[in-house]
C-alpha atoms as a PDB file:
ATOM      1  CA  UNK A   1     -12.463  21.352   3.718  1.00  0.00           C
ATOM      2  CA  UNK A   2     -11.844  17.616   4.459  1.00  0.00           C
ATOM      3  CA  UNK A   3     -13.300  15.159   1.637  1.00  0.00           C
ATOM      4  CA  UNK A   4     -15.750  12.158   2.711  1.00  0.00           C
ATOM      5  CA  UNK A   5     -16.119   8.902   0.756  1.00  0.00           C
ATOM      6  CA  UNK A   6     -19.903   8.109   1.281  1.00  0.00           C
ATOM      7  CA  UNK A   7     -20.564   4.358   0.554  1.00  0.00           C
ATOM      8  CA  UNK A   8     -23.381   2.976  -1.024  1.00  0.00           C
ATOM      9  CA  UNK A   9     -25.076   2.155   2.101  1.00  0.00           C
ATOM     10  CA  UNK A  10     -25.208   5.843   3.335  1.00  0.00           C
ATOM     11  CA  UNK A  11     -26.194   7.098  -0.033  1.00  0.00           C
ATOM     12  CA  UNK A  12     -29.267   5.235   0.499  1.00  0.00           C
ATOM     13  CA  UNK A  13     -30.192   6.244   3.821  1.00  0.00           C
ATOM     14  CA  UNK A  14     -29.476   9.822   2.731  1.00  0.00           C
ATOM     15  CA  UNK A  15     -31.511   9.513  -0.629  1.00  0.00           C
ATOM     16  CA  UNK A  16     -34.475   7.381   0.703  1.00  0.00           C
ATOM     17  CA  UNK A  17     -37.518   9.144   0.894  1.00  0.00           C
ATOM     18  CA  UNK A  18     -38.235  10.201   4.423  1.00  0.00           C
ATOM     19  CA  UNK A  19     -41.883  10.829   5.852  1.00  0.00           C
ATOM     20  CA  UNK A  20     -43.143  14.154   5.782  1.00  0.00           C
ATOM     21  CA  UNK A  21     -43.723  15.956   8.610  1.00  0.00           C
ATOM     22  CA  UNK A  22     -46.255  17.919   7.535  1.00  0.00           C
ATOM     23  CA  UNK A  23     -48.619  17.782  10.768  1.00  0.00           C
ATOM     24  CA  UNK A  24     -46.166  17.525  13.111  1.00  0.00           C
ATOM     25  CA  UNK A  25     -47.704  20.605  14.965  1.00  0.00           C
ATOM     26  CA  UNK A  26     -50.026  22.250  12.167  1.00  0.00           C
ATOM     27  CA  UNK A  27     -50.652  25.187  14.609  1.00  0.00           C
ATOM     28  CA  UNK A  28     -47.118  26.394  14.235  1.00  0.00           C
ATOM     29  CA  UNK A  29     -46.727  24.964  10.861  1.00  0.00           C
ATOM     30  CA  UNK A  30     -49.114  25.064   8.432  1.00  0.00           C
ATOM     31  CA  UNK A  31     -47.281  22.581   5.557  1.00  0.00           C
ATOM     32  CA  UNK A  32     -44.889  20.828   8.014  1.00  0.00           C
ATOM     33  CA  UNK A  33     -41.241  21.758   8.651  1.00  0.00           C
ATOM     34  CA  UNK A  34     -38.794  21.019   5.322  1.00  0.00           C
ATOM     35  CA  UNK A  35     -36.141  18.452   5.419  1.00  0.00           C
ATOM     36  CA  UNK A  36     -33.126  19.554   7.936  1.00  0.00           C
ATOM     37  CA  UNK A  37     -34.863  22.012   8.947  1.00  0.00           C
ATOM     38  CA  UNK A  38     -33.362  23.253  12.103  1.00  0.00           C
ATOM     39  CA  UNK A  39     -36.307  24.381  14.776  1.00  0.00           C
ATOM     40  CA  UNK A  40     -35.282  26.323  18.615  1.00  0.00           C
ATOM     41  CA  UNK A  41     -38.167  25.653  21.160  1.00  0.00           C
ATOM     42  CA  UNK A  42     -36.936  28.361  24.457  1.00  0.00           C
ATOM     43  CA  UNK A  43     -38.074  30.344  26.583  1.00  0.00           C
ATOM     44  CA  UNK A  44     -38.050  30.803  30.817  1.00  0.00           C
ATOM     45  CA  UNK A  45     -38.602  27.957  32.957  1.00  0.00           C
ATOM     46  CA  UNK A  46     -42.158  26.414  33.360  1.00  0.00           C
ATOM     47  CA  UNK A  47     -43.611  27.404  29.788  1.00  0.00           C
ATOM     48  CA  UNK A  48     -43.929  24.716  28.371  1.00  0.00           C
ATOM     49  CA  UNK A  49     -41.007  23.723  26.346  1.00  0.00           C
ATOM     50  CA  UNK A  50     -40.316  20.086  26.933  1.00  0.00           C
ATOM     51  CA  UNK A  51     -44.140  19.639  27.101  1.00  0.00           C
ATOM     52  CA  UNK A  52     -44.589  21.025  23.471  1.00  0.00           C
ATOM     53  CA  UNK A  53     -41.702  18.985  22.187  1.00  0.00           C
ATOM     54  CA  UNK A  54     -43.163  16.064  23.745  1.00  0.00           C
ATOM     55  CA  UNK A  55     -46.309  16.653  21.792  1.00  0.00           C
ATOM     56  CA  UNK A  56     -44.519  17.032  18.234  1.00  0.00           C
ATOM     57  CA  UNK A  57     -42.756  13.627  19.456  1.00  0.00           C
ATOM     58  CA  UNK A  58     -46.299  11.928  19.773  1.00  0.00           C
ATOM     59  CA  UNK A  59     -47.621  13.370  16.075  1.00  0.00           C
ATOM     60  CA  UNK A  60     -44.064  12.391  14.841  1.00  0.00           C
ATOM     61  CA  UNK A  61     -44.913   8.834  16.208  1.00  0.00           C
ATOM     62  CA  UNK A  62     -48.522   7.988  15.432  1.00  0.00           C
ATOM     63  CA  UNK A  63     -49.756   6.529  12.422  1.00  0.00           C
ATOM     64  CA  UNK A  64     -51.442   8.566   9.532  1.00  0.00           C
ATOM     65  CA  UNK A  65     -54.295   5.503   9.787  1.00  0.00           C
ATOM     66  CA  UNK A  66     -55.047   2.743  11.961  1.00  0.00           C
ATOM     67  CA  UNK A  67     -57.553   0.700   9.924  1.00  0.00           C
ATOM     68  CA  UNK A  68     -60.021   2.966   8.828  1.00  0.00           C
ATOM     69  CA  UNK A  69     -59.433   5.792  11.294  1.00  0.00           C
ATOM     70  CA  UNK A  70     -57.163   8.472  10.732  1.00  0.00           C
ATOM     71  CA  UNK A  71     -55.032   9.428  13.417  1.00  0.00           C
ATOM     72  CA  UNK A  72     -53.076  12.424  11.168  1.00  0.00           C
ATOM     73  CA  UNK A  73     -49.710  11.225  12.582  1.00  0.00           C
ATOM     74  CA  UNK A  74     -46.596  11.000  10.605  1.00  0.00           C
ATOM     75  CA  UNK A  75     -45.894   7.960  11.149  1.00  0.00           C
ATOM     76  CA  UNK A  76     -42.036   8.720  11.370  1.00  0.00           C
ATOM     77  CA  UNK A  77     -39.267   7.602  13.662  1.00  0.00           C
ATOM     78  CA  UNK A  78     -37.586  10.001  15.640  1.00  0.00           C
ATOM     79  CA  UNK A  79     -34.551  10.261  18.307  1.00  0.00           C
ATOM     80  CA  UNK A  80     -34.770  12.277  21.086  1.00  0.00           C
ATOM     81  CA  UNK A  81     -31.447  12.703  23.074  1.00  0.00           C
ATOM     82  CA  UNK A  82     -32.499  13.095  26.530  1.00  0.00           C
ATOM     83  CA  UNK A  83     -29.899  15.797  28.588  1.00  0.00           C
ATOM     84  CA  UNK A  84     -32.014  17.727  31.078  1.00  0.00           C
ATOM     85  CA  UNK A  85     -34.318  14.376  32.050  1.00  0.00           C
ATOM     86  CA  UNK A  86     -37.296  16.193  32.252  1.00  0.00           C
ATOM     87  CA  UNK A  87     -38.878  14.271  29.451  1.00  0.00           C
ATOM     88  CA  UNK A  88     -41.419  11.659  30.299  1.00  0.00           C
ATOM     89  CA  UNK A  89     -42.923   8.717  28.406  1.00  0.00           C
ATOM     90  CA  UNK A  90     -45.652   8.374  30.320  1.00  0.00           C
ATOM     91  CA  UNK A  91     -46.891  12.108  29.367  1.00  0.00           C
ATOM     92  CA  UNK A  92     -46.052  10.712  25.439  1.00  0.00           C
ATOM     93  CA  UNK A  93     -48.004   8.196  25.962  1.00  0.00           C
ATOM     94  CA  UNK A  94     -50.607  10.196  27.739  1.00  0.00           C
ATOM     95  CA  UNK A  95     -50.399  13.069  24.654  1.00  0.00           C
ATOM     96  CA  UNK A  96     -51.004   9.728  21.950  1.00  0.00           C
ATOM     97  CA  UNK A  97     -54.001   8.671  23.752  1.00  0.00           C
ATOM     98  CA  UNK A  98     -55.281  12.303  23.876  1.00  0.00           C
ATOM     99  CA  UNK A  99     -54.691  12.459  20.065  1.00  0.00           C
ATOM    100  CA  UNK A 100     -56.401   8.970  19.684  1.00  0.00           C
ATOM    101  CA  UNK A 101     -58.967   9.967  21.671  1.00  0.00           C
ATOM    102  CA  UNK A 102     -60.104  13.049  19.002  1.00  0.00           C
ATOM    103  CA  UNK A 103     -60.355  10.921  16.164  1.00  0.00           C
ATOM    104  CA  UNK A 104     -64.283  10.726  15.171  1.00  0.00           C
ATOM    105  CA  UNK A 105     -66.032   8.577  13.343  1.00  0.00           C
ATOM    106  CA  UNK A 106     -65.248   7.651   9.679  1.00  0.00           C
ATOM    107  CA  UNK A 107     -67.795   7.469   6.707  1.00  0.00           C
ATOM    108  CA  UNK A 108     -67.670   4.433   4.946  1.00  0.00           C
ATOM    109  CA  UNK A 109     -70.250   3.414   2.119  1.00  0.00           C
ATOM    110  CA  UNK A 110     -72.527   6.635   3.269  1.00  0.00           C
ATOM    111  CA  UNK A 111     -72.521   5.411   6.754  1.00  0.00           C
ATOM    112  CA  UNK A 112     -71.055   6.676   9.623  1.00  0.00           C
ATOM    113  CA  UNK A 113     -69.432   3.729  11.544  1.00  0.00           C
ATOM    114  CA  UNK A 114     -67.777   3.775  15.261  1.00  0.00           C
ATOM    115  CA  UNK A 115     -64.260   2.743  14.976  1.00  0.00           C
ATOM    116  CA  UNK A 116     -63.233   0.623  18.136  1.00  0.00           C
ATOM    117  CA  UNK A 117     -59.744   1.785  18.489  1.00  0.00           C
ATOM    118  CA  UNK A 118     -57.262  -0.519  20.280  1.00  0.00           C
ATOM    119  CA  UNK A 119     -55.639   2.497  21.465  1.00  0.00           C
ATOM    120  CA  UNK A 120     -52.944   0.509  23.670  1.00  0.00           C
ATOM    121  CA  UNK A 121     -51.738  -1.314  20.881  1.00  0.00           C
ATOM    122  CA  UNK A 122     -51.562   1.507  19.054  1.00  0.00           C
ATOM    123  CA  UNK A 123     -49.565   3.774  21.551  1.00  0.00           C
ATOM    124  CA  UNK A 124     -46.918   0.469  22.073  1.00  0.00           C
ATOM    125  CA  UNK A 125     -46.787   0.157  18.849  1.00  0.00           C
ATOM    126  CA  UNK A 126     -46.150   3.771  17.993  1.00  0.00           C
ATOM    127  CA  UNK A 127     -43.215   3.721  20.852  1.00  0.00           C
ATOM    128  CA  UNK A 128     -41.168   1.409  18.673  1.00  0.00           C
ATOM    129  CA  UNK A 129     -40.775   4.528  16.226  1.00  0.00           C
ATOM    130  CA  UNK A 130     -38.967   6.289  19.171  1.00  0.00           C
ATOM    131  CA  UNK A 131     -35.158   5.767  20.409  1.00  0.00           C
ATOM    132  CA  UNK A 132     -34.558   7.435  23.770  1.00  0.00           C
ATOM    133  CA  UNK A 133     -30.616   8.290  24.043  1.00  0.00           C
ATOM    134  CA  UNK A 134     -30.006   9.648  27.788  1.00  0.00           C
ATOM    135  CA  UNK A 135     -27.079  11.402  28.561  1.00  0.00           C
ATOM    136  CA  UNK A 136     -25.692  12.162  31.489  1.00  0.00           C
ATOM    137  CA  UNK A 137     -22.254  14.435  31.245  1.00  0.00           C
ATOM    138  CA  UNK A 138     -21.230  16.470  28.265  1.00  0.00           C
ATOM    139  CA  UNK A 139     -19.109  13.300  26.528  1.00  0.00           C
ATOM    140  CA  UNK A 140     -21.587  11.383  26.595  1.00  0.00           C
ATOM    141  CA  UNK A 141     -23.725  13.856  24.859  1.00  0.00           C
ATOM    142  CA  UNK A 142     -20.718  14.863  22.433  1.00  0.00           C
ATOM    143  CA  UNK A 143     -20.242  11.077  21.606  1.00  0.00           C
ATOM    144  CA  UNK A 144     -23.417  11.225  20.719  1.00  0.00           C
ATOM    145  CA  UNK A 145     -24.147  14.145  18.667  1.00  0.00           C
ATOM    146  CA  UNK A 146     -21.019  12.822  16.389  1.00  0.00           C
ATOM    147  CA  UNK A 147     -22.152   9.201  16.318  1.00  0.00           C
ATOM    148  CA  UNK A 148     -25.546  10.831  14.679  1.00  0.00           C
ATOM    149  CA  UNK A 149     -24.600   8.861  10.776  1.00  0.00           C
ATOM    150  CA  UNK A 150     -24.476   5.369  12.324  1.00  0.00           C
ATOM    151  CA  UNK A 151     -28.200   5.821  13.960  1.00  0.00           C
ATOM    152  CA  UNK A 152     -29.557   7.472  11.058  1.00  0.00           C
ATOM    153  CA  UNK A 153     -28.244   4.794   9.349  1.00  0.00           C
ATOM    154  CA  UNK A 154     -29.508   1.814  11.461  1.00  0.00           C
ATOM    155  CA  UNK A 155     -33.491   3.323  10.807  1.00  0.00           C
ATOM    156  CA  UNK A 156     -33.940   5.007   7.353  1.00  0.00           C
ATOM    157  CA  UNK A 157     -37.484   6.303   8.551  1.00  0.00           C
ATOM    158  CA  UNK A 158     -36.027   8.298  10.895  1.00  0.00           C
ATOM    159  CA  UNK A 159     -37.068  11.833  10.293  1.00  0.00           C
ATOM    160  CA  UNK A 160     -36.565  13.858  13.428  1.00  0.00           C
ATOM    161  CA  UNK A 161     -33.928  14.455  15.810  1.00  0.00           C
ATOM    162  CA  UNK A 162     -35.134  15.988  19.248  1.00  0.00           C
ATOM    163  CA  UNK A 163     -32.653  17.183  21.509  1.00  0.00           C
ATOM    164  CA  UNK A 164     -34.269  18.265  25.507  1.00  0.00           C
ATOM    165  CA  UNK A 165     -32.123  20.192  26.459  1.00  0.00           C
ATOM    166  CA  UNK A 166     -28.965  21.697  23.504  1.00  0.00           C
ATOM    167  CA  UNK A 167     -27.330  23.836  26.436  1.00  0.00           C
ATOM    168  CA  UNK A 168     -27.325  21.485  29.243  1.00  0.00           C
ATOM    169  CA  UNK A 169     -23.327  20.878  29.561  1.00  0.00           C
ATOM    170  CA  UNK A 170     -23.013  24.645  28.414  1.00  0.00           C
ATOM    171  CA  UNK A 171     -21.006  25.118  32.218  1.00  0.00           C
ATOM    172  CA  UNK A 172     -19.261  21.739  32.487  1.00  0.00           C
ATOM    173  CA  UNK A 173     -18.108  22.180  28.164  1.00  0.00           C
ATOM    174  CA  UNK A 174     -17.147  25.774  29.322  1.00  0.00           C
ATOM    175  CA  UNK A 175     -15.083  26.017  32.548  1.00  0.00           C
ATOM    176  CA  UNK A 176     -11.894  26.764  30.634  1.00  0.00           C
ATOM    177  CA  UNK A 177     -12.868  28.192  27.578  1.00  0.00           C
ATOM    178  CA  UNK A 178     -15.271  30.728  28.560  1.00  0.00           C
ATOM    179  CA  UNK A 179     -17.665  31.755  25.459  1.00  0.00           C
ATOM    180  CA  UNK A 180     -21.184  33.050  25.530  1.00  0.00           C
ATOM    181  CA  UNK A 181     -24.401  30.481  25.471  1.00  0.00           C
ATOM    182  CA  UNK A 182     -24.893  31.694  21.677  1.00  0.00           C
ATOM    183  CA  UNK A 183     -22.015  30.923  20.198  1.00  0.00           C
ATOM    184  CA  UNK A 184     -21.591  27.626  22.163  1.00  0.00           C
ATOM    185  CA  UNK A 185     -25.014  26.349  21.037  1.00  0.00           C
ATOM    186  CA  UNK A 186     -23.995  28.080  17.109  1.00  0.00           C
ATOM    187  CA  UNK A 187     -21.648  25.158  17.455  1.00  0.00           C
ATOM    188  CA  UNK A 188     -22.833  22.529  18.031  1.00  0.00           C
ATOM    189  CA  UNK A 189     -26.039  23.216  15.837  1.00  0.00           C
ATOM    190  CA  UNK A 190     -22.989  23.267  13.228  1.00  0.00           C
ATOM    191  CA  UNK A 191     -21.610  19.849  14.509  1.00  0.00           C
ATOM    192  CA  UNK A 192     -25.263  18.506  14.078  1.00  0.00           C
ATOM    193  CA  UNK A 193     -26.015  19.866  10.934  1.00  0.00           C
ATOM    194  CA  UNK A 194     -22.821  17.898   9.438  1.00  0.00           C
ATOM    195  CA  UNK A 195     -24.870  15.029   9.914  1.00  0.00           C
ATOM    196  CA  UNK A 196     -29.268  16.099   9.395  1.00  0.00           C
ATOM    197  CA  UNK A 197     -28.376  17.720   6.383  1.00  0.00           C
ATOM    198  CA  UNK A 198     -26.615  14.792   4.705  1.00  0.00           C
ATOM    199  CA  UNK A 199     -29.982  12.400   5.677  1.00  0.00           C
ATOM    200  CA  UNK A 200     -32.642  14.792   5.379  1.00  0.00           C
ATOM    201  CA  UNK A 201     -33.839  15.100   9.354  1.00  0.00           C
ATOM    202  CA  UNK A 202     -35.621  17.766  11.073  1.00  0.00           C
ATOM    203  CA  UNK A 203     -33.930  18.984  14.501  1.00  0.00           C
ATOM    204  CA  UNK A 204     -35.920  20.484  17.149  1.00  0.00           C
ATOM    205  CA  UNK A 205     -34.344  21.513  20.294  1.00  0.00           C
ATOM    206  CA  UNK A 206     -35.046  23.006  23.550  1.00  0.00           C
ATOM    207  CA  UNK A 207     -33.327  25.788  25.087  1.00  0.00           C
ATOM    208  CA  UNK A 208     -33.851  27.732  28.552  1.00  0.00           C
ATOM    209  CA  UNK A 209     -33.358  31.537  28.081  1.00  0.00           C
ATOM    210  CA  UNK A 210     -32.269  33.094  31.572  1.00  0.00           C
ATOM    211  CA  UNK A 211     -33.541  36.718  30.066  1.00  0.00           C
ATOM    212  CA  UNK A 212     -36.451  35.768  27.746  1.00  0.00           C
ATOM    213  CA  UNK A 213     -36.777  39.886  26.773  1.00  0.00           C
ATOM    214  CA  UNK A 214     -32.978  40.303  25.828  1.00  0.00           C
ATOM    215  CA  UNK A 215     -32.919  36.944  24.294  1.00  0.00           C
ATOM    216  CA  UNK A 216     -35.998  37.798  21.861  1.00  0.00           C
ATOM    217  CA  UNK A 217     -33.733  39.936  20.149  1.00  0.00           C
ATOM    218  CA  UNK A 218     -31.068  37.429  18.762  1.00  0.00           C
ATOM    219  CA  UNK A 219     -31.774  35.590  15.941  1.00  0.00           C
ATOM    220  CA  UNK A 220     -29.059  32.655  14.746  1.00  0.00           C
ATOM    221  CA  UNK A 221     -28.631  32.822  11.203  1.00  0.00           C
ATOM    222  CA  UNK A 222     -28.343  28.591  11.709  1.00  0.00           C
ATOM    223  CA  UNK A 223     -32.035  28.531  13.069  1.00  0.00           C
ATOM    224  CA  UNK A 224     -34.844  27.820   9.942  1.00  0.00           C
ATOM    225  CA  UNK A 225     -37.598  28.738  12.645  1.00  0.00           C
ATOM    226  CA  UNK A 226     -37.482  29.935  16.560  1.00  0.00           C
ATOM    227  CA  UNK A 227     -40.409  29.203  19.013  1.00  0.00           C
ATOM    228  CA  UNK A 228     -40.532  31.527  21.487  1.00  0.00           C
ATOM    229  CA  UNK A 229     -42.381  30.786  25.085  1.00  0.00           C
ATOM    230  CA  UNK A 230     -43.287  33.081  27.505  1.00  0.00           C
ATOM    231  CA  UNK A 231     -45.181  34.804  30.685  1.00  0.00           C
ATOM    232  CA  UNK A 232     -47.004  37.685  29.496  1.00  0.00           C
ATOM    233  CA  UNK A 233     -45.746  40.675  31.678  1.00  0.00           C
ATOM    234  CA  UNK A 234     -47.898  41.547  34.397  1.00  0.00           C
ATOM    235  CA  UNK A 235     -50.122  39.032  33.657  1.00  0.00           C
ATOM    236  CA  UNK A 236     -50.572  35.283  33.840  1.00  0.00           C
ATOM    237  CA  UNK A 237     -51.577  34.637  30.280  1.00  0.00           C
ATOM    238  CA  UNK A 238     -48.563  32.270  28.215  1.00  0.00           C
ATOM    239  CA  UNK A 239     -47.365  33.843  24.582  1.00  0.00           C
ATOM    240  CA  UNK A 240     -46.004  31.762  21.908  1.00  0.00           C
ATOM    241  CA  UNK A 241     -44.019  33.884  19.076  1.00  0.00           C
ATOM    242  CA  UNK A 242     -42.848  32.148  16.059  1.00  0.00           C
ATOM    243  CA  UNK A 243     -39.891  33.785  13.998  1.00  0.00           C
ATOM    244  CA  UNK A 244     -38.176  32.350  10.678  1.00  0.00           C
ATOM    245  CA  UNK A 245     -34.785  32.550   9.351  1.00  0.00           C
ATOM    246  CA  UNK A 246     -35.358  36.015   8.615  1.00  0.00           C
ATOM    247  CA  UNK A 247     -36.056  37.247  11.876  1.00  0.00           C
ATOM    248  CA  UNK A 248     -39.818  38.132  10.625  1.00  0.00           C
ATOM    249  CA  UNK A 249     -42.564  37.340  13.197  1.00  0.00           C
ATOM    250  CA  UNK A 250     -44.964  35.209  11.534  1.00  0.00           C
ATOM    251  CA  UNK A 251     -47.126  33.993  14.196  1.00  0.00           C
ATOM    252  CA  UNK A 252     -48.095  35.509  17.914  1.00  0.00           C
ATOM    253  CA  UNK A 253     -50.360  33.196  19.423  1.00  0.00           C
ATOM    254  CA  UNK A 254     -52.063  32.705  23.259  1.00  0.00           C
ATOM    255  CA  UNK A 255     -51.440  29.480  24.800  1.00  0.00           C
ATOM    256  CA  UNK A 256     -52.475  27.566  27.783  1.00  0.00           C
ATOM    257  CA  UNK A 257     -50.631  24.270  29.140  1.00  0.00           C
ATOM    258  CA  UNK A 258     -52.716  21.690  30.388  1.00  0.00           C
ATOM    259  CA  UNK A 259     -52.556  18.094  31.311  1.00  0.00           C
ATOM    260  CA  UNK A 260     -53.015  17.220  27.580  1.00  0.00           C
ATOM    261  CA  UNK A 261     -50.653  19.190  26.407  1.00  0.00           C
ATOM    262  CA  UNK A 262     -50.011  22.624  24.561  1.00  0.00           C
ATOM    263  CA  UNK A 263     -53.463  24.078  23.764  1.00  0.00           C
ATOM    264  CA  UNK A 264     -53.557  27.106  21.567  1.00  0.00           C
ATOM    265  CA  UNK A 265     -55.855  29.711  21.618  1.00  0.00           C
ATOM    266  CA  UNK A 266     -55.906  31.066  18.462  1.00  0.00           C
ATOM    267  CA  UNK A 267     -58.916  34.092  18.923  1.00  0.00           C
ATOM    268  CA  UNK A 268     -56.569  35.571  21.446  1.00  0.00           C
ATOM    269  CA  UNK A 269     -53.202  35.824  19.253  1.00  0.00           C
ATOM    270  CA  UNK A 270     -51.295  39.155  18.511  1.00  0.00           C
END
């Protein structure tokens, strides 16, 4: 196993106390993902998958106050490497003003007082916590993934790493070395684990399954939590199964996707 020298620089990045996560989709996850967790969002095309990430990306952004409202945001910085180009910041912005736009009134000294919300400062402001990184061939994205120390260490509050899509050079990486789309993405979930674990960031990724009912049955020992999207057969309702490291369905839960986003419908979960 080769040694590394860490310098006193990266042991503080690495030991600095990143912000928890803990409502960074409280549907899903009731205390928050744990540090380095590792977190596959995949299913067929058109359920929702860079849509929900998008929406983890806006609670990941927002602050947990602005004044005296409380937005319930993580106020965390995140990186989202950007492969597919299917993600769009106006929809994050749209999601944050969505979020912004639930936050009620506050009680203050027995009296319930309207909190005028500058909610286009607080979406700009909220951007600044986000680095896009687009990538356009598989070096690029390679370059990337193994650069991953020097970016965590330019922004200690950086506490997730979002990846849209982990299989999109699958073909181009695998024209001469043909292996299967498991074991390719086992890899570099490996490569980027050298680097989360050692600074204590969450990685979510997307991932399109060509066969979402064959696919359901493999679980990667590598993978702390799997989110499963899908078309209900015969039927037009969307299903969202959650499964840990343990291959144990924990959640089955109805979903619709609408211009604000991933809306669960709780009553109507397995």
């Amino acid at each position: 196993m080769q040694s590394h020298i860490e310098s006193g620089t990266e042991l503080f990045a690495r030991l600095n106390s990143k912000p928890k996560l803990c409502k960074l989709e409280s549907t899903l996850f009731l205390e928050g993902p744990r540090n380095t967790d590792i977190i596959e969002i995949g299913g067929d095309r058109s359920t929702g998958k860079t849509l929900l990430l998008t929406q983890m990306l806006a609670n990941c952004i927002l602050p947990n106050y602005h004044r005296a409202a409380r937005i319930q945001g993580c106020d965390a910085s995140a990186i989202l490497i950007n492969t597919d180009h299917h993600f769009e910041v106006s929809k994050l912005a749209t999601l944050m003003s969505d979020i912004i736009d639930t936050v009620d009134n506050v009680t203050l000294a027995s009296k319930a007082i309207a909190i005028d919300l500058d909610k286009v400062a607080v979406v700009q402001n909220s951007l600044h916590n986000l680095r896009i990184i687009d990538c356009y061939d598989s070096e690029q994205f390679c370059l990337t993934l193994r650069t991953l120390d020097d970016i965590f260490l330019d922004n200690t509050k950086i506490a997730l790493l979002a990846i849209d899509s982990i299989a999109a050079y699958y073909w181009q990486d695998c024209e001469d070395d043909v292996i299967t789309v498991d074991t390719y993405v086992k890899k570099l979930i490996k490569l980027i684990k050298t680097h989360t674990t050692r600074f204590n960031v969450v990685t979510i990724y997307t991932r399109l399954y060509e066969d979402m009912y064959k696919q359901a049955k493999n679980l990667t020992n590598d993978i702390d939590y799997k989110i499963q999207l899908c078309r209900v057969r015969d039927s037009k309702n969307l299903l969202c199964t959650l499964k840990t490291d343990g291959a144990k369905i924990t959640k089955k839960i109805c979903y619709s996707i609408l211009s604000n986003g991933i809306k669960w419908r709780i009553d109507e979960g397995g």
